[in-house]
Protein backbone atom coordinates (compact mmCIF):
# COMPACT_ATOMS: atom_id res chain seq x y z
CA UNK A 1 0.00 0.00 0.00
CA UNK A 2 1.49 3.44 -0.94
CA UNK A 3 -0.37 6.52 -0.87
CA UNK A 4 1.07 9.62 -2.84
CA UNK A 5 -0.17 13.17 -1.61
CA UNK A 6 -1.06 15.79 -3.67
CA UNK A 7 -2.58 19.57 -3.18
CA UNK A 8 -4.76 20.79 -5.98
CA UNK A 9 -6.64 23.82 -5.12
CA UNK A 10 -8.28 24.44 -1.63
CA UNK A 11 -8.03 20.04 -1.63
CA UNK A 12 -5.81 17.21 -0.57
CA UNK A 13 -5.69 14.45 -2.48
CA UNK A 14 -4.54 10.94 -1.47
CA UNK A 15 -3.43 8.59 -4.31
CA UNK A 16 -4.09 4.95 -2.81
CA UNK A 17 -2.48 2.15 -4.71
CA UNK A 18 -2.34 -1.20 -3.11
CA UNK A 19 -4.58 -3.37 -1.32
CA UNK A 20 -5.90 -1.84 2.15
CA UNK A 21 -5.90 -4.77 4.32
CA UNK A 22 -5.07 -5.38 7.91
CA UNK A 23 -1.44 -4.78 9.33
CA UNK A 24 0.67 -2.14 7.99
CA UNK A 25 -1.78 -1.07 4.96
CA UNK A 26 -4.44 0.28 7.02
CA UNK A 27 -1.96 2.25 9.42
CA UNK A 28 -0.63 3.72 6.06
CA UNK A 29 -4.06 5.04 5.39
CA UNK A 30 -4.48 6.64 8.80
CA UNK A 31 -1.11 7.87 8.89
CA UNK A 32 -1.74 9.89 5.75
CA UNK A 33 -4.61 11.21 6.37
CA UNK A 34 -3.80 12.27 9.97
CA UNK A 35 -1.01 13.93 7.91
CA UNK A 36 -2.73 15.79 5.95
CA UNK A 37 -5.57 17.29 8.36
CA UNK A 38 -2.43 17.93 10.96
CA UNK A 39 -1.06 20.04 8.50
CA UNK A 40 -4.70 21.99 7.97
CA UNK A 41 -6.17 20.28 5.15
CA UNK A 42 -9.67 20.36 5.64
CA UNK A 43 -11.00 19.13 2.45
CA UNK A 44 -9.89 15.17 1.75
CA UNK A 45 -10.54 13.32 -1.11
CA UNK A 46 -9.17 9.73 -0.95
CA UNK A 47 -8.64 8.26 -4.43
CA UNK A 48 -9.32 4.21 -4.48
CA UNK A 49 -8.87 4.05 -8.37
CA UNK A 50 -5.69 1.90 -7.75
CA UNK A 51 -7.05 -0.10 -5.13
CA UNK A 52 -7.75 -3.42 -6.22
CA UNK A 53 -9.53 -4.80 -2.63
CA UNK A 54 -10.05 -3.65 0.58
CA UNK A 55 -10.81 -6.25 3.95
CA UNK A 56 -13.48 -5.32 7.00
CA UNK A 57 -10.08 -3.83 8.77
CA UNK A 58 -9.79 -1.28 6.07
CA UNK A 59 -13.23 -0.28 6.08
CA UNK A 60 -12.76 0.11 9.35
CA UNK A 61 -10.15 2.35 8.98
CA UNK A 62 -12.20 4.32 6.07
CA UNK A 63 -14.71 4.82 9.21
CA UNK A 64 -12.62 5.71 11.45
CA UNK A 65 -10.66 8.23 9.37
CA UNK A 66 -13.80 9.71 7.85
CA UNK A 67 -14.72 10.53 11.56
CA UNK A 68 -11.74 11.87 12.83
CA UNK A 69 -11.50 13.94 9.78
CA UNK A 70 -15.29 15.19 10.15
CA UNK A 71 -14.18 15.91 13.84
CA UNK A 72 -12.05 18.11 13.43
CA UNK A 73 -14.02 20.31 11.18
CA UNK A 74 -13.15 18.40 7.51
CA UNK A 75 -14.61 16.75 4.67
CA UNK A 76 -13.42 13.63 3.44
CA UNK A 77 -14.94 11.82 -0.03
CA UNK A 78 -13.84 9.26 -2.12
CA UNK A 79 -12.82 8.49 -5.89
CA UNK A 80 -13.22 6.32 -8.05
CA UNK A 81 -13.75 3.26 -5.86
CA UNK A 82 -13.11 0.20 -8.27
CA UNK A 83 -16.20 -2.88 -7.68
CA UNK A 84 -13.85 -4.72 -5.08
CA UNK A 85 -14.02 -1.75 -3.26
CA UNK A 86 -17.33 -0.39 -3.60
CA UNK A 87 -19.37 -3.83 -3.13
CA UNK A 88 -18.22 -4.34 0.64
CA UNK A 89 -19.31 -0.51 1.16
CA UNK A 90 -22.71 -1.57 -0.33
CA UNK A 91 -23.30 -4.29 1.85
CA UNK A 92 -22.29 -2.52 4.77
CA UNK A 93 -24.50 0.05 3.88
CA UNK A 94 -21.40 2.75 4.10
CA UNK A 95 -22.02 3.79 0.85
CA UNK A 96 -24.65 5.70 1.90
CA UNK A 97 -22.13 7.68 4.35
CA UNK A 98 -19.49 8.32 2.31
CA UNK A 99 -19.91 10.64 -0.62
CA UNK A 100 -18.26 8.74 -4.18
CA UNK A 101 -17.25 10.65 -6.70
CA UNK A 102 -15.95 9.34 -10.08
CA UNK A 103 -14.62 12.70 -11.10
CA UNK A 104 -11.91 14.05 -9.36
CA UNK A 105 -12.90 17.95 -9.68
CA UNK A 106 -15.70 17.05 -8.96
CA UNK A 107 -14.62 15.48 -6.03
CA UNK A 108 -12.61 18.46 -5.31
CA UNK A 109 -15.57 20.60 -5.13
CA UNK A 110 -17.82 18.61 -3.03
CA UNK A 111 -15.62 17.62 -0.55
C-alpha cells in the first residue's frame, strides 16, 4: 500500500495504490490522512482508483478516518472506488455515508 499526496486547489488528495488490508496497509491510510488534516487540510478526497480490494479492517479504517477527519471540522470523499471496493461498502451500507465521486474535480468541489 502506498499513498502519494497531492494539493490541488483548496483540496488534498490521497493517491491509494495497493490493497488496504489489515497490518501495515491500514496504518498507512491513517497515517496519511492524519497527515494531511495535521497540517490543515480540511478538504480530503481519498482516491481508491488503484485499489484493487479492501478487507473489513480497512473499512474500518475508512470509518474511522472519515470521523476523525469530520471531527475536526473536515470533509473527506472518495474516488473512483473500483467494484472490489465499492461492493463491501454496499453491503455494509457505508455507501450511503461516504460521498463517491468518479470525477476528481468534482470530487474536489464537493468535498
Amino acid at each position: 500500500m502506498e499513498i502519494t499526496t497531492r494539493t490541488v486547489g483548496k483540496g488534498v488528495v490521497l493517491d491509494c495504490s495497493g490493497k488496504i488490508t489489515l497490518g501495515p496497509a491500514t496504518m498507512t491510510v491513517r497515517n496519511a490522512i492524519r497527515e494531511a488534516v495535521q497540517g490543515g487540510n480540511r478538504k480530503l478526497v481519498l482516491n481508491l482508483k488503484d485499489v484493487p480490494y479492501i478487507d473489513s479492517s480497512g473499512i474500518g479504517e475508512l470509518v474511522s478516518s472519515y470521523t476523525h477527519v469530520c471531527n475536526q471540522g473536515g470533509k473527506m470523499v472518495l474516488l473512483s472506488p473500483s467494484k472490489r471496493v465499492r461492493e463491501p461498502l454496499a453491503i455494509t451500507k457505508l455507501i450511503t455515508v461516504f460521498e463517491v465521486f468518479e470525477d476528481e474535480k468534482l470530487a474536489l468541489e464537493g468535498s
